[in-house]
PDB file of N, CA and C in Angstrom:
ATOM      1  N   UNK A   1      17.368  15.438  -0.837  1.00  0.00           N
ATOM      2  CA  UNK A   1      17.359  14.120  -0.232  1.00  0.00           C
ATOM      3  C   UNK A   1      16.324  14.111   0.895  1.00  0.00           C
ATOM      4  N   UNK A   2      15.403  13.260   0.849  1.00  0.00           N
ATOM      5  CA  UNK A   2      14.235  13.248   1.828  1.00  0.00           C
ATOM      6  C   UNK A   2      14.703  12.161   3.071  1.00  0.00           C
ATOM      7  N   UNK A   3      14.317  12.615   3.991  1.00  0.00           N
ATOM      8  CA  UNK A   3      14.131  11.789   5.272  1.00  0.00           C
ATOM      9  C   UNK A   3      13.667  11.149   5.682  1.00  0.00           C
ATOM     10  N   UNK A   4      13.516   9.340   5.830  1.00  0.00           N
ATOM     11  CA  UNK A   4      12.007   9.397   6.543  1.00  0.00           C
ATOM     12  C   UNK A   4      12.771   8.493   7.982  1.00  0.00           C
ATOM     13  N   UNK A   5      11.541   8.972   8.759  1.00  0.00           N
ATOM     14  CA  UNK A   5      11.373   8.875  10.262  1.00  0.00           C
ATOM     15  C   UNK A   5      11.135   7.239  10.416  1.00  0.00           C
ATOM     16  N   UNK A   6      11.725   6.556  10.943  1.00  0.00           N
ATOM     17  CA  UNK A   6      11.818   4.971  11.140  1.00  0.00           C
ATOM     18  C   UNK A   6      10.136   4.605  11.834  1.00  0.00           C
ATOM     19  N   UNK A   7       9.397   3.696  11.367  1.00  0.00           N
ATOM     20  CA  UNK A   7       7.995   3.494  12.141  1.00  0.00           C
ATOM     21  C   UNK A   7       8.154   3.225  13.591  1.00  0.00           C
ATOM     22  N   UNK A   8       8.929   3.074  14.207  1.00  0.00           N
ATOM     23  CA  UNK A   8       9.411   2.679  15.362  1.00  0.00           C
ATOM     24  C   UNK A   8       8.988   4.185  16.136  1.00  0.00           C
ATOM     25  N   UNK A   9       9.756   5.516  15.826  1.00  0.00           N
ATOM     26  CA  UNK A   9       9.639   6.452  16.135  1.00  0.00           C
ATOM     27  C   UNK A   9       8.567   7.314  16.415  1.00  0.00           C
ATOM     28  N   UNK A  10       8.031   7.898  17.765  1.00  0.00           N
ATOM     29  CA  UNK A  10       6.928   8.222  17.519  1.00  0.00           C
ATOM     30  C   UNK A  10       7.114  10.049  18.356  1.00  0.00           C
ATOM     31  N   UNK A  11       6.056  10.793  17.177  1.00  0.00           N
ATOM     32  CA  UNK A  11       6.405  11.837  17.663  1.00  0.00           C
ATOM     33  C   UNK A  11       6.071  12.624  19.104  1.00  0.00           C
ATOM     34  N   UNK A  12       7.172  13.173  19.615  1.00  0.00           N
ATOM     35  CA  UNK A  12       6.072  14.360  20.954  1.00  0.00           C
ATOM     36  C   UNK A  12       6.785  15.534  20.711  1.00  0.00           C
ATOM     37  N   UNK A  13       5.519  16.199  21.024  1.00  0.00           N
ATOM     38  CA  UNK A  13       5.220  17.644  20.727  1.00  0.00           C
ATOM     39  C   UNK A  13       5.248  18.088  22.322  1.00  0.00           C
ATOM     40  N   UNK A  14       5.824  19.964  22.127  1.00  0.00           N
ATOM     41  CA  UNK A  14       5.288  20.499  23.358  1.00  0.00           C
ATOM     42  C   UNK A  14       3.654  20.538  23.566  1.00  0.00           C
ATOM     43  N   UNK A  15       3.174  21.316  24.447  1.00  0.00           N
ATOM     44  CA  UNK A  15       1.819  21.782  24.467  1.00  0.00           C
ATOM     45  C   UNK A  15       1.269  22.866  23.515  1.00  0.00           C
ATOM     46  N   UNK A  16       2.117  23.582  22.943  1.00  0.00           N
ATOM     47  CA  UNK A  16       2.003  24.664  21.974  1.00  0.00           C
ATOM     48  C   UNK A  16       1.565  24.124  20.354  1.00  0.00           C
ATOM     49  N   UNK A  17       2.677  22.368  20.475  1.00  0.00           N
ATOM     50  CA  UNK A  17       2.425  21.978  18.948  1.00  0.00           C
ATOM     51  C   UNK A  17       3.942  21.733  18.648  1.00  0.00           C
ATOM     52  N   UNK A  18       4.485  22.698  19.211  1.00  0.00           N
ATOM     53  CA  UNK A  18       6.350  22.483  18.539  1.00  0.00           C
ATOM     54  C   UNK A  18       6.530  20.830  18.758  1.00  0.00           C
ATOM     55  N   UNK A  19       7.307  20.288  17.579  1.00  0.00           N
ATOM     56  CA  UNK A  19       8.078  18.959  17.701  1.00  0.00           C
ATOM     57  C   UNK A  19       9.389  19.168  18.837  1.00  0.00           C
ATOM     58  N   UNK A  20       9.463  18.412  19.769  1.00  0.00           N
ATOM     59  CA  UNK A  20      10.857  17.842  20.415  1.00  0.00           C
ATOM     60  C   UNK A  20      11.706  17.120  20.044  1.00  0.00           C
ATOM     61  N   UNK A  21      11.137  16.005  19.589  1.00  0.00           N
ATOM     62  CA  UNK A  21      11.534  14.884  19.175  1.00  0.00           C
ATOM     63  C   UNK A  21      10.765  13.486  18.730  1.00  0.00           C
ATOM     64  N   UNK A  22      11.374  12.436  19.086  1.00  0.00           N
ATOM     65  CA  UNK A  22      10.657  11.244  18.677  1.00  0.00           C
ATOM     66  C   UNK A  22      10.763  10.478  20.213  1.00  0.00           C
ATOM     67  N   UNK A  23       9.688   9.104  20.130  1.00  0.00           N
ATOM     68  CA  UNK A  23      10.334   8.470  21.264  1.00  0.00           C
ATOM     69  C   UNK A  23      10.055   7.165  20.428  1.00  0.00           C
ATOM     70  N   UNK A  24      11.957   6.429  20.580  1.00  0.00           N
ATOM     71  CA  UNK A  24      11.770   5.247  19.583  1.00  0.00           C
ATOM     72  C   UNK A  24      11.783   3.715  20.543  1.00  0.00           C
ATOM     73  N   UNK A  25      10.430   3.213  20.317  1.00  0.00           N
ATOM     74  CA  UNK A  25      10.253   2.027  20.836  1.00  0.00           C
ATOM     75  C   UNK A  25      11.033   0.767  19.975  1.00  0.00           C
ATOM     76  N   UNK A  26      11.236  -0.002  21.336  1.00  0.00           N
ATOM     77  CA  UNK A  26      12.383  -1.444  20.965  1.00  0.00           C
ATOM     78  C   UNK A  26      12.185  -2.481  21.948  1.00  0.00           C
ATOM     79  N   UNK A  27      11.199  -3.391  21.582  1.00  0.00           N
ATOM     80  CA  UNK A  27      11.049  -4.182  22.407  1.00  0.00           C
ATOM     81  C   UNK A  27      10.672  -3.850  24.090  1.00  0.00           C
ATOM     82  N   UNK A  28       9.436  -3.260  24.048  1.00  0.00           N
ATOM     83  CA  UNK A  28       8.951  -2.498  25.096  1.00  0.00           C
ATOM     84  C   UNK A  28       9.846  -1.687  25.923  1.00  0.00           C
ATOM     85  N   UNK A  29      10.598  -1.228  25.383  1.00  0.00           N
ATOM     86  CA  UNK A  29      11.376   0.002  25.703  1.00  0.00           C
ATOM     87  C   UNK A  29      11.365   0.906  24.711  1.00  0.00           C
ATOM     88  N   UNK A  30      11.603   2.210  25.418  1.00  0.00           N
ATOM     89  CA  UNK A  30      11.205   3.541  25.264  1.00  0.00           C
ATOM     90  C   UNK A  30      12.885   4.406  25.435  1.00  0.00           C
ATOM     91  N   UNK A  31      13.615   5.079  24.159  1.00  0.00           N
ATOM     92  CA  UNK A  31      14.472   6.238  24.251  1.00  0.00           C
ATOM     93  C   UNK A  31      13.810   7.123  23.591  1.00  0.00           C
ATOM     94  N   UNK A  32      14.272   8.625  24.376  1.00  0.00           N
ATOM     95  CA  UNK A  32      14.171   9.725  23.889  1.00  0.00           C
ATOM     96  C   UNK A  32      15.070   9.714  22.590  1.00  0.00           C
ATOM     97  N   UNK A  33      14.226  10.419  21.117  1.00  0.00           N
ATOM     98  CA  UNK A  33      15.656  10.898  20.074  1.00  0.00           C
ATOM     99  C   UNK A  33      15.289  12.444  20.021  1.00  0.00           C
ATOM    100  N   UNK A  34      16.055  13.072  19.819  1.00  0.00           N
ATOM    101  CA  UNK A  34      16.145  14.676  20.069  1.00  0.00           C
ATOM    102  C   UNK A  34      16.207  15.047  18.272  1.00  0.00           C
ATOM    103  N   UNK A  35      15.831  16.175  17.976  1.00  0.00           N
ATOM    104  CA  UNK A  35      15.402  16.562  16.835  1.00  0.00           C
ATOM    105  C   UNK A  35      16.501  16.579  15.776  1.00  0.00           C
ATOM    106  N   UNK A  36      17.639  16.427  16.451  1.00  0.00           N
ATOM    107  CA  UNK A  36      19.426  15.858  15.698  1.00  0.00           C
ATOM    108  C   UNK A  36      19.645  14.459  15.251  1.00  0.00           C
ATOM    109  N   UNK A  37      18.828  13.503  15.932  1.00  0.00           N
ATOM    110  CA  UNK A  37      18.445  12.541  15.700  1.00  0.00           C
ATOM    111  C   UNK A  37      19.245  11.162  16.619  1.00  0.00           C
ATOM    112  N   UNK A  38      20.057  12.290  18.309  1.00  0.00           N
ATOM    113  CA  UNK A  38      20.198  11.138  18.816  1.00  0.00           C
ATOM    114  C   UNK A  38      19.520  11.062  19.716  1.00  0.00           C
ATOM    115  N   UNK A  39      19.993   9.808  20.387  1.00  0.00           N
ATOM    116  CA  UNK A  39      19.279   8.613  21.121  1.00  0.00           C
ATOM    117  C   UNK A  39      19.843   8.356  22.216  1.00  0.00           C
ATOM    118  N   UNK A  40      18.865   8.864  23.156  1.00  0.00           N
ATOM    119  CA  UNK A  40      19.155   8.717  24.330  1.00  0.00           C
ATOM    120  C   UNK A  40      18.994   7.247  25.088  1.00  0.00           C
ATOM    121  N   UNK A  41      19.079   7.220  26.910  1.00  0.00           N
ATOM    122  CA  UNK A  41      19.318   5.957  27.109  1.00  0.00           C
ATOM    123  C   UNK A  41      17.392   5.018  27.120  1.00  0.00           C
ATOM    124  N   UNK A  42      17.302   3.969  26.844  1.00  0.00           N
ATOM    125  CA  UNK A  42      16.612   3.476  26.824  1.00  0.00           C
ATOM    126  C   UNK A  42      15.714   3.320  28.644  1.00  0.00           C
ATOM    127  N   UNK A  43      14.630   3.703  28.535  1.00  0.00           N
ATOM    128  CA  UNK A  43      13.857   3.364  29.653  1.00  0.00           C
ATOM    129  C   UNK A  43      11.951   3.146  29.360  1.00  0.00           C
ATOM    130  N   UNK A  44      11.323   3.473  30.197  1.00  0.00           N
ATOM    131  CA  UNK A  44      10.321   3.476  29.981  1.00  0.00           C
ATOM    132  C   UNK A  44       9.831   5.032  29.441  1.00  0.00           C
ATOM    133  N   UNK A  45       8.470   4.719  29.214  1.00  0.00           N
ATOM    134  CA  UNK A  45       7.704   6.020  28.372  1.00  0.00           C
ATOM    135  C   UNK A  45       7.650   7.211  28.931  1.00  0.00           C
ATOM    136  N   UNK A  46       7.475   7.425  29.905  1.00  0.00           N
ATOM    137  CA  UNK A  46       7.318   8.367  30.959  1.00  0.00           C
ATOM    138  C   UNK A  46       8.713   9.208  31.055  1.00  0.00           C
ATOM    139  N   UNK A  47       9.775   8.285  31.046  1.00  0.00           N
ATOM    140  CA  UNK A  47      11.305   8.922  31.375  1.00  0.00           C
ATOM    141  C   UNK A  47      11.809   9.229  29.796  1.00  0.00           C
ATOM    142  N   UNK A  48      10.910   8.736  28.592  1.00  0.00           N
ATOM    143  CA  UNK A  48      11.701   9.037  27.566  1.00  0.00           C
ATOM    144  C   UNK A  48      10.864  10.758  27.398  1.00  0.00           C
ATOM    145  N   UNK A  49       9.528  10.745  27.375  1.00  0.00           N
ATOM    146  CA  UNK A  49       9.209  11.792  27.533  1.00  0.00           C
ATOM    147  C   UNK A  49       9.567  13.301  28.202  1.00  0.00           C
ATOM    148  N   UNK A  50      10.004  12.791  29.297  1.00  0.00           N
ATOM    149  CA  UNK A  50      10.337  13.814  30.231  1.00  0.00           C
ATOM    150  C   UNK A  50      11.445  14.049  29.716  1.00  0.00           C
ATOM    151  N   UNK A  51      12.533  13.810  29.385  1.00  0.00           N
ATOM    152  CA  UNK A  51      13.904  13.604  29.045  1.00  0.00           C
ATOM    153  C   UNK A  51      13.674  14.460  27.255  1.00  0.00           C
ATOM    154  N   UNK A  52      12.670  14.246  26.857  1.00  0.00           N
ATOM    155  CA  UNK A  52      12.663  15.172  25.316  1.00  0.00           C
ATOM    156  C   UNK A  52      11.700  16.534  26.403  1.00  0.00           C
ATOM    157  N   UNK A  53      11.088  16.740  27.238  1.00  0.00           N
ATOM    158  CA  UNK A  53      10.462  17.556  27.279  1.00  0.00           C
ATOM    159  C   UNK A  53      10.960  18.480  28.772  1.00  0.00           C
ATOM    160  N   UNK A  54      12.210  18.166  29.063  1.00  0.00           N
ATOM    161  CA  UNK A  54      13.663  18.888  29.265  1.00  0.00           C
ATOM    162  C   UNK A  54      14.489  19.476  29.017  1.00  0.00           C
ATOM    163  N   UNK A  55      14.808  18.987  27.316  1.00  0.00           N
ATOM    164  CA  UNK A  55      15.877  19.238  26.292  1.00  0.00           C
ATOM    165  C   UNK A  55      14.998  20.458  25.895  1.00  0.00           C
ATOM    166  N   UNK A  56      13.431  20.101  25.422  1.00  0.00           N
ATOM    167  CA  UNK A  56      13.139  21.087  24.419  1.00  0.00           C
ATOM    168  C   UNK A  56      13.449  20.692  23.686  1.00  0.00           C
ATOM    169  N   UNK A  57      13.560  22.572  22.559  1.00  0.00           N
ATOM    170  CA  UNK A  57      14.398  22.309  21.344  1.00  0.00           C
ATOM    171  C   UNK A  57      15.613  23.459  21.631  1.00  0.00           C
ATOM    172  N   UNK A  58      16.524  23.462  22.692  1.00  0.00           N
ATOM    173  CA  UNK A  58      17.366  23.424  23.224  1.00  0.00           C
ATOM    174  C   UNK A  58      18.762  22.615  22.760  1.00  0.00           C
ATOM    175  N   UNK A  59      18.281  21.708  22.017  1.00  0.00           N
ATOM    176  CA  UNK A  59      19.368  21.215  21.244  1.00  0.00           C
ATOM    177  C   UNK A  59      19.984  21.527  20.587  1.00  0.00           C
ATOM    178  N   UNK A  60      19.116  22.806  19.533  1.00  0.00           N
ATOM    179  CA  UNK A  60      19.157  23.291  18.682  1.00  0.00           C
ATOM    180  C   UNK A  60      20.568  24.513  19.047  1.00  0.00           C
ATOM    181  N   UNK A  61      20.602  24.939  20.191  1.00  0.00           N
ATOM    182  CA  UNK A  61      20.732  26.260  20.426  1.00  0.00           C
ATOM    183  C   UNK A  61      22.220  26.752  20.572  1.00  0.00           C
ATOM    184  N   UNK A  62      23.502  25.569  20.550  1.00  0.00           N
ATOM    185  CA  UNK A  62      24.598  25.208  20.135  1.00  0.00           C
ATOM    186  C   UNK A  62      25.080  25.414  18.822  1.00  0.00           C
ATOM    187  N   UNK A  63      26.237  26.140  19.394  1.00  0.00           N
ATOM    188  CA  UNK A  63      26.862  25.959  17.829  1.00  0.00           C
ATOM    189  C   UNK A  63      27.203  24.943  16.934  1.00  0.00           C
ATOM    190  N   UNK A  64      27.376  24.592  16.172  1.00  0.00           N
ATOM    191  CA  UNK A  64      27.856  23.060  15.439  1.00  0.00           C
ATOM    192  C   UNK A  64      28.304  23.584  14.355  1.00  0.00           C
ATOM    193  N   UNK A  65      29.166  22.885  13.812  1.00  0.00           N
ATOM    194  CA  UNK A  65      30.268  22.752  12.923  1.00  0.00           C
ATOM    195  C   UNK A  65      30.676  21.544  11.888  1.00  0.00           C
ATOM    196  N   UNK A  66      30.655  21.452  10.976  1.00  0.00           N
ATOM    197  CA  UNK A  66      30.909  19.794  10.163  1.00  0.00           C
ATOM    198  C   UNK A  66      32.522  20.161  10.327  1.00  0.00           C
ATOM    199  N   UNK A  67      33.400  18.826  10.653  1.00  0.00           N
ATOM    200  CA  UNK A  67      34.592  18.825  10.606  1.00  0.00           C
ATOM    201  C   UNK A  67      34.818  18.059   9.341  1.00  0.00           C
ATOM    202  N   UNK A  68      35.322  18.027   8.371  1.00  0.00           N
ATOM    203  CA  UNK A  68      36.129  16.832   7.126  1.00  0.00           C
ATOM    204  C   UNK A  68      37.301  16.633   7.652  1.00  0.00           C
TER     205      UNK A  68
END
């Protein structure tokens, strides 16, 4: 099953190249989405950035579990 990334979404990378995440624009606002695919709070570009380039990929680094 393929994925695709909403056009809205746009990618940032560290400085190395690694993906963080996306930052999904909405009516000239700006949230961070983290590589899990949530969505943080809506602000401007600058704070969605910083906010994926905080996390990292640090998101990742949790255990997780599917519950049924």
């Amino acid at each position: 099953m393929a994925t695709t990334i909403p056009s809205n979404w746009h990618e940032h990378h560290r400085e190395d190249g690694e993906l963080l995440g996306w930052i999904c624009e909405e009516h000239d606002a700006f949230a961070p989405v983290d590589l899990l695919g949530r969505i943080g709070q809506f602000g401007d570009w600058l704070a969605a950035e910083q906010a994926l380039d905080l996390l990292g990929i640090g998101c990742l680094s949790d255990l997780y579990a599917l519950e049924t």
